[in-house]
N, C-alpha and C. Protein backbone atom coordinates (compact mmCIF):
# COMPACT_ATOMS: atom_id res chain seq x y z
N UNK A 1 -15.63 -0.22 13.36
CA UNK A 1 -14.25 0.18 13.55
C UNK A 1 -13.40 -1.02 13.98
N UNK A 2 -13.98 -1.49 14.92
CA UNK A 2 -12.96 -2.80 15.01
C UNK A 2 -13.13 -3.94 13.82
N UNK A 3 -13.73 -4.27 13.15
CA UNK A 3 -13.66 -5.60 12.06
C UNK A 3 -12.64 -4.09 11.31
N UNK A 4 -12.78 -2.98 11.25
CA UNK A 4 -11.34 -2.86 9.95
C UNK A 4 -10.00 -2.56 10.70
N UNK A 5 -9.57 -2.65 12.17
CA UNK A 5 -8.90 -2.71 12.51
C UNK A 5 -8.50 -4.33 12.51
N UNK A 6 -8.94 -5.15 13.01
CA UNK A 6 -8.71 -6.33 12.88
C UNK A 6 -8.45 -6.62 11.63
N UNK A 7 -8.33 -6.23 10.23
CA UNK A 7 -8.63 -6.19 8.88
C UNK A 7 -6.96 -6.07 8.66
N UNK A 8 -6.56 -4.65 8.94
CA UNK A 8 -5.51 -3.97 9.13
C UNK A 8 -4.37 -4.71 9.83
N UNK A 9 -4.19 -5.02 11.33
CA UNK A 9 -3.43 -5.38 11.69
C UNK A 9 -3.24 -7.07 11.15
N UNK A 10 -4.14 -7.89 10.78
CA UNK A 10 -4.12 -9.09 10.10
C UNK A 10 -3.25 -8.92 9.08
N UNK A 11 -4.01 -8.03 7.99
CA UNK A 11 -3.07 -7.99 7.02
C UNK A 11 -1.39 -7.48 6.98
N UNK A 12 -1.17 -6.77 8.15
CA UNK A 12 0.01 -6.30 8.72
C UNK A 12 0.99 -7.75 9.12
N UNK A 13 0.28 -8.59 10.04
CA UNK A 13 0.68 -9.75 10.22
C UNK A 13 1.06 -10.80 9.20
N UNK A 14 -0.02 -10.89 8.42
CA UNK A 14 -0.18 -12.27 7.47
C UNK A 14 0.85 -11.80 6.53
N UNK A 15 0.87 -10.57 5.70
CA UNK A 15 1.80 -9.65 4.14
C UNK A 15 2.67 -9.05 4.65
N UNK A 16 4.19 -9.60 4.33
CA UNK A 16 5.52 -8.89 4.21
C UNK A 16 5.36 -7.87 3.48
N UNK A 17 4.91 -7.85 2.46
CA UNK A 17 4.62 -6.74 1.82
C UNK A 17 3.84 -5.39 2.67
N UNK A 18 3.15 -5.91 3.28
CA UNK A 18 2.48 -5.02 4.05
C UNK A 18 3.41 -3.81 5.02
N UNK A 19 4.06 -4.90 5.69
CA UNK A 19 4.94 -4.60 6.66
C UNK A 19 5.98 -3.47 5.87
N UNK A 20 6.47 -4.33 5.08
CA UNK A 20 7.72 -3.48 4.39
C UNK A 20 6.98 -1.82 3.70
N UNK A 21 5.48 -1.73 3.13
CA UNK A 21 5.41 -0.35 3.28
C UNK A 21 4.66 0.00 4.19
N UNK A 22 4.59 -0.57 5.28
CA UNK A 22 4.16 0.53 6.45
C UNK A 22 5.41 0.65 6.89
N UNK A 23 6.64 0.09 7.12
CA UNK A 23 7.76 0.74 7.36
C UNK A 23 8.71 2.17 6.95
N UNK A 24 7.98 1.80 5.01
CA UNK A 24 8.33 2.84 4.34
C UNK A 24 7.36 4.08 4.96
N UNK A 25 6.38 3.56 4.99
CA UNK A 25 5.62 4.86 5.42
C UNK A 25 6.12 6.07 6.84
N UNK A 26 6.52 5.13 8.15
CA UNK A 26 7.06 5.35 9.14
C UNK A 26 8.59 6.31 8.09
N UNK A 27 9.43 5.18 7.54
CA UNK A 27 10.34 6.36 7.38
C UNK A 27 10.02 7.68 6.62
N UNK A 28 8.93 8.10 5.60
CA UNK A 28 8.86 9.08 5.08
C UNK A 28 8.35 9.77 6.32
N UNK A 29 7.67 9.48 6.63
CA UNK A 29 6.78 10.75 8.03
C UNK A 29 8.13 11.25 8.67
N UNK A 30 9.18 10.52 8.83
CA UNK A 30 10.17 10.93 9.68
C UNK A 30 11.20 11.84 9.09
N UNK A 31 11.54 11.20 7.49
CA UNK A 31 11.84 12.13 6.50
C UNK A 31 11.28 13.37 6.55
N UNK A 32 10.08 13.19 6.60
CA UNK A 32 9.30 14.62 6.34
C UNK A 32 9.77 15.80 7.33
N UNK A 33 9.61 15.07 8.54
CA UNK A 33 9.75 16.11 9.48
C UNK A 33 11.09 16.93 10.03
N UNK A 34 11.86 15.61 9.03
CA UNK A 34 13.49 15.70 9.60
C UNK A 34 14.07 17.19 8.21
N UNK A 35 12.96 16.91 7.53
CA UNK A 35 13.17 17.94 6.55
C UNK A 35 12.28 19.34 6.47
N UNK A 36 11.13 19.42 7.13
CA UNK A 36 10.36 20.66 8.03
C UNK A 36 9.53 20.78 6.76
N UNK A 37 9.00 19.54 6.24
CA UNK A 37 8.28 19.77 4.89
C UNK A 37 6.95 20.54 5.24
N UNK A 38 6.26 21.43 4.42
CA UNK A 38 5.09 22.17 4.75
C UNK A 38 4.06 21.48 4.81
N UNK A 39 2.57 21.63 5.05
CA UNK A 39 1.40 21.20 5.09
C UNK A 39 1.01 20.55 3.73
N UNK A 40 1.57 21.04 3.17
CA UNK A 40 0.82 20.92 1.66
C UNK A 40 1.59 20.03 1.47
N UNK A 41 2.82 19.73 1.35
CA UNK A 41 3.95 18.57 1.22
C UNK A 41 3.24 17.11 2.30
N UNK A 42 3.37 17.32 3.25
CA UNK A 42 2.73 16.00 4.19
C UNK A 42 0.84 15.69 3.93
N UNK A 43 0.38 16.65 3.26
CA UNK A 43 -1.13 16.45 2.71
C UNK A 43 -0.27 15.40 1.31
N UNK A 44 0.17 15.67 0.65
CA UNK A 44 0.43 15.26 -0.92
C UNK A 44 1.08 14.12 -0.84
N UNK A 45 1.99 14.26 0.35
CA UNK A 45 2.86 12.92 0.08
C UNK A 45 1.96 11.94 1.11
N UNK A 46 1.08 12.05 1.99
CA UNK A 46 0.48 11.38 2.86
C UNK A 46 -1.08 10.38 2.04
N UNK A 47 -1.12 11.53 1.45
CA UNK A 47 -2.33 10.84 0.14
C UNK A 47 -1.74 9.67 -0.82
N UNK A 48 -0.17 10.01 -1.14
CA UNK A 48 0.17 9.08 -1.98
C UNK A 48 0.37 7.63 -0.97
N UNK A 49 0.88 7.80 0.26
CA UNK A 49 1.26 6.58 0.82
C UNK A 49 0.02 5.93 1.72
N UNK A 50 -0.75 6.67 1.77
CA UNK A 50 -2.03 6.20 1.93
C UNK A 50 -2.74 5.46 0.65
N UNK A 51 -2.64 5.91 -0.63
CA UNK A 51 -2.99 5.35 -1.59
C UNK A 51 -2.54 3.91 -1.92
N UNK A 52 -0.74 3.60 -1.58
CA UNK A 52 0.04 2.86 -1.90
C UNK A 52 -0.75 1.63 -0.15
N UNK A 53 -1.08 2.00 0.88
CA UNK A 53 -1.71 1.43 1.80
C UNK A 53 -2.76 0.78 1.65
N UNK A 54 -3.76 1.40 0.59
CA UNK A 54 -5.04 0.93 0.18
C UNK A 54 -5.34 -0.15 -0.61
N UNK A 55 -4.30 0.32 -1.62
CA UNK A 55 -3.98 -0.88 -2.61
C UNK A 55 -3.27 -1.59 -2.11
N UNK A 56 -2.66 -1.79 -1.06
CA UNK A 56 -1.93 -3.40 -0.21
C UNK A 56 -2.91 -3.99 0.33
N UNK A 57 -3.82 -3.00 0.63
CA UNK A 57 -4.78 -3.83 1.66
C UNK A 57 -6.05 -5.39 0.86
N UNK A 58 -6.55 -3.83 -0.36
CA UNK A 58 -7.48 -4.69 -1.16
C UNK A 58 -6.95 -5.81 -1.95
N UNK A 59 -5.42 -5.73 -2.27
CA UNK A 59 -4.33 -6.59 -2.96
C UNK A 59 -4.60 -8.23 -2.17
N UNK A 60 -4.54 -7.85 -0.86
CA UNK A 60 -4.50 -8.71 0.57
C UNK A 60 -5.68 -9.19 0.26
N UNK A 61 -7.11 -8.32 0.25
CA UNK A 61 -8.48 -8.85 0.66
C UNK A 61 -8.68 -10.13 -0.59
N UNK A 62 -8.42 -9.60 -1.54
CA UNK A 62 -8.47 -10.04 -3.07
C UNK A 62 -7.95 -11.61 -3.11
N UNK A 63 -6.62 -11.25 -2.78
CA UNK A 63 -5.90 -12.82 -2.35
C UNK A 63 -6.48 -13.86 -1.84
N UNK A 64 -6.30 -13.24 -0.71
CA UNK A 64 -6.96 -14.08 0.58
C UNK A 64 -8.69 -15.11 -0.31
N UNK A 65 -9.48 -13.93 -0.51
CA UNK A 65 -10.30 -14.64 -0.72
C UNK A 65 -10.61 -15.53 -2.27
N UNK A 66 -9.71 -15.04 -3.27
CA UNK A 66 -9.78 -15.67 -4.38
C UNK A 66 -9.05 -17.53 -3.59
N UNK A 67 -8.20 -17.40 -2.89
CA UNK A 67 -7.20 -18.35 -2.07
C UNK A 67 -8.29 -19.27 -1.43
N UNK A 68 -9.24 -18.60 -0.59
CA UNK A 68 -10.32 -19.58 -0.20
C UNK A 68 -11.16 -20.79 -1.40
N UNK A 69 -11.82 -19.34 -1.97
CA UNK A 69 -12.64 -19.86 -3.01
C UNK A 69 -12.05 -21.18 -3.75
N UNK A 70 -10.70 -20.92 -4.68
CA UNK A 70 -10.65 -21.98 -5.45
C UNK A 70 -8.92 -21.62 -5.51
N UNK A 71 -8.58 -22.85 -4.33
CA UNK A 71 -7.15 -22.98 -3.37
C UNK A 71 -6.19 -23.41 -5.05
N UNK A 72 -7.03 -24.02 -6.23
CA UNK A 72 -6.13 -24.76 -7.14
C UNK A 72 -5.54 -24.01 -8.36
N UNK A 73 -4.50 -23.70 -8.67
CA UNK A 73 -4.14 -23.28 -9.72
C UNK A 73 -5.65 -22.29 -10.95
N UNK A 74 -5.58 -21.34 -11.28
CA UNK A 74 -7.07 -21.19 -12.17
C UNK A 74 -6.40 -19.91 -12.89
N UNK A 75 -6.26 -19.93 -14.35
CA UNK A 75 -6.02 -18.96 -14.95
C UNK A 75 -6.41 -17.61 -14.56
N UNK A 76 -7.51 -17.56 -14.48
CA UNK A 76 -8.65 -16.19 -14.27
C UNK A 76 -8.28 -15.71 -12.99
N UNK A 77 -8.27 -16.73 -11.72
CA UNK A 77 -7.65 -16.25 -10.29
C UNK A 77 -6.25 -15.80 -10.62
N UNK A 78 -5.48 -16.03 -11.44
CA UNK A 78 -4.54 -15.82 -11.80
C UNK A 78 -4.20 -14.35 -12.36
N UNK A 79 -5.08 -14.14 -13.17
CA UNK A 79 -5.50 -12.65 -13.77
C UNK A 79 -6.10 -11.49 -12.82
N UNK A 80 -6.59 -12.08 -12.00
CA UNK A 80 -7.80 -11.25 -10.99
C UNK A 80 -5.85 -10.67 -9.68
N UNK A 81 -5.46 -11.78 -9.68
CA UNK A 81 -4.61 -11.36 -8.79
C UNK A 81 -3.14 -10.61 -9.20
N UNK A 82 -2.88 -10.82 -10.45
CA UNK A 82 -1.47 -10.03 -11.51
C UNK A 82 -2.30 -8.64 -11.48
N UNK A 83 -3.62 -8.36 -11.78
CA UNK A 83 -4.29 -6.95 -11.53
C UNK A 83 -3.86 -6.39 -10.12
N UNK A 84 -4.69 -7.22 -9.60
CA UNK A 84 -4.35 -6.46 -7.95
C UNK A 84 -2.89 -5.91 -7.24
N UNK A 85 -1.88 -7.17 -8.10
CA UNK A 85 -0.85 -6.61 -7.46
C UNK A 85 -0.16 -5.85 -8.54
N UNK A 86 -0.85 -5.41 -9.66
CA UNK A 86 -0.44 -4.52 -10.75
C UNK A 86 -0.58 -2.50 -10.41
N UNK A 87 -2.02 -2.83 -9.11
CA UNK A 87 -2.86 -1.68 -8.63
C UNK A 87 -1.81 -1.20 -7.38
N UNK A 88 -0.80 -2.17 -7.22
CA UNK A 88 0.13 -2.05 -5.91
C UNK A 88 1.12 -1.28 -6.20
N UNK A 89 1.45 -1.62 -7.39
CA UNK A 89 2.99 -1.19 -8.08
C UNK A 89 2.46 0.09 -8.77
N UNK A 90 1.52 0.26 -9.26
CA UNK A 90 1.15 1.64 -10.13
C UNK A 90 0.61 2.93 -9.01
N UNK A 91 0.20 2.38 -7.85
CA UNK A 91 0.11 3.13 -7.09
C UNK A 91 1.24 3.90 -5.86
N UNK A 92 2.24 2.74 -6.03
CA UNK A 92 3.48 2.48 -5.41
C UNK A 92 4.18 3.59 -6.61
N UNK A 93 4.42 3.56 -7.67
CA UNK A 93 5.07 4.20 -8.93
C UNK A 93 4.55 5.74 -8.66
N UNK A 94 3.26 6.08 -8.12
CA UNK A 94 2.62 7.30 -8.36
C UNK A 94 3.49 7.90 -6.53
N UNK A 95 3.20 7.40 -5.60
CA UNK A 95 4.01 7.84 -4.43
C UNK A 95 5.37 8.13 -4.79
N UNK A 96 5.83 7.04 -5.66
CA UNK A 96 7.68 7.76 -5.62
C UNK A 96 7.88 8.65 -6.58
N UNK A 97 6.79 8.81 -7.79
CA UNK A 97 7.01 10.35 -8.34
C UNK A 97 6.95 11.31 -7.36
N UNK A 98 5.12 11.24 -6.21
CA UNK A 98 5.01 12.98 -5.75
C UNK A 98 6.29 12.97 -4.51
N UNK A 99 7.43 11.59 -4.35
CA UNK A 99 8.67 11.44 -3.30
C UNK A 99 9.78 12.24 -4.09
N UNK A 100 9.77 12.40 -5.49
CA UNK A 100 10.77 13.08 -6.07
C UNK A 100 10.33 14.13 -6.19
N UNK A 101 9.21 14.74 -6.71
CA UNK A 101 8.71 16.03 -6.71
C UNK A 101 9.40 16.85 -5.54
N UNK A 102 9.11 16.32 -4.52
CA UNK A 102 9.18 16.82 -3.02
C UNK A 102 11.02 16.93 -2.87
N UNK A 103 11.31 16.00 -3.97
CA UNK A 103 13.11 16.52 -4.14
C UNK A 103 13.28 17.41 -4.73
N UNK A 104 12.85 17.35 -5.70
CA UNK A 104 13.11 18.60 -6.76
C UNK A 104 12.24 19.95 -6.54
N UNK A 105 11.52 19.80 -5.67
CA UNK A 105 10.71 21.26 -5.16
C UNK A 105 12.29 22.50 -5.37
């Protein structure tokens, strides 16, 4: 538990990106509540921004260590990391559909 907390708040520290959707995250929870969304609404939308969390994280792990390995320019590190942050945005894309759903309910 602590090496993935330390994991977590690192990557919180080190990625703006990070920061900026755990912020988003903070404001939907607050959205949510400011709007008396049901169980099933904060299960659905909590999965998506948890999803969009997961994929920042491994986005992060991915980096970081392709960054160690081989610090120099490399096509393939190049590819390995346009994926990862491809898994950010498609997962990011899938949260702000079930965010409109939850409008159009």
């Amino acid at each position: 538990m602590g090496y993935a907390m330390n994991g977590i708040i690192t990557a919180f520290r080190r990625e703006q990106s990070m920061r900026t959707h755990g912020l988003a995250a903070v404001g939907v929870g607050v959205f949510l509540a400011a709007t008396g969304a049901s169980p099933l609404w904060w299960a659905l939308i909590g999965l998506a921004v948890g999803l969009v969390l997961v994929a920042e994280l491994v986005n992060t792990a991915l980096e970081t260590l392709a960054d160690l390995l081989h610090p120099g320019h490399h096509p393939e590190i190049g590819v390995a990391k346009d994926v990862a942050a491809g898994a950010v945005l498609v997962a990011t894309l899938v949260a702000i559909g079930v965010g409109v759903a939850y409008l159009l309910r």
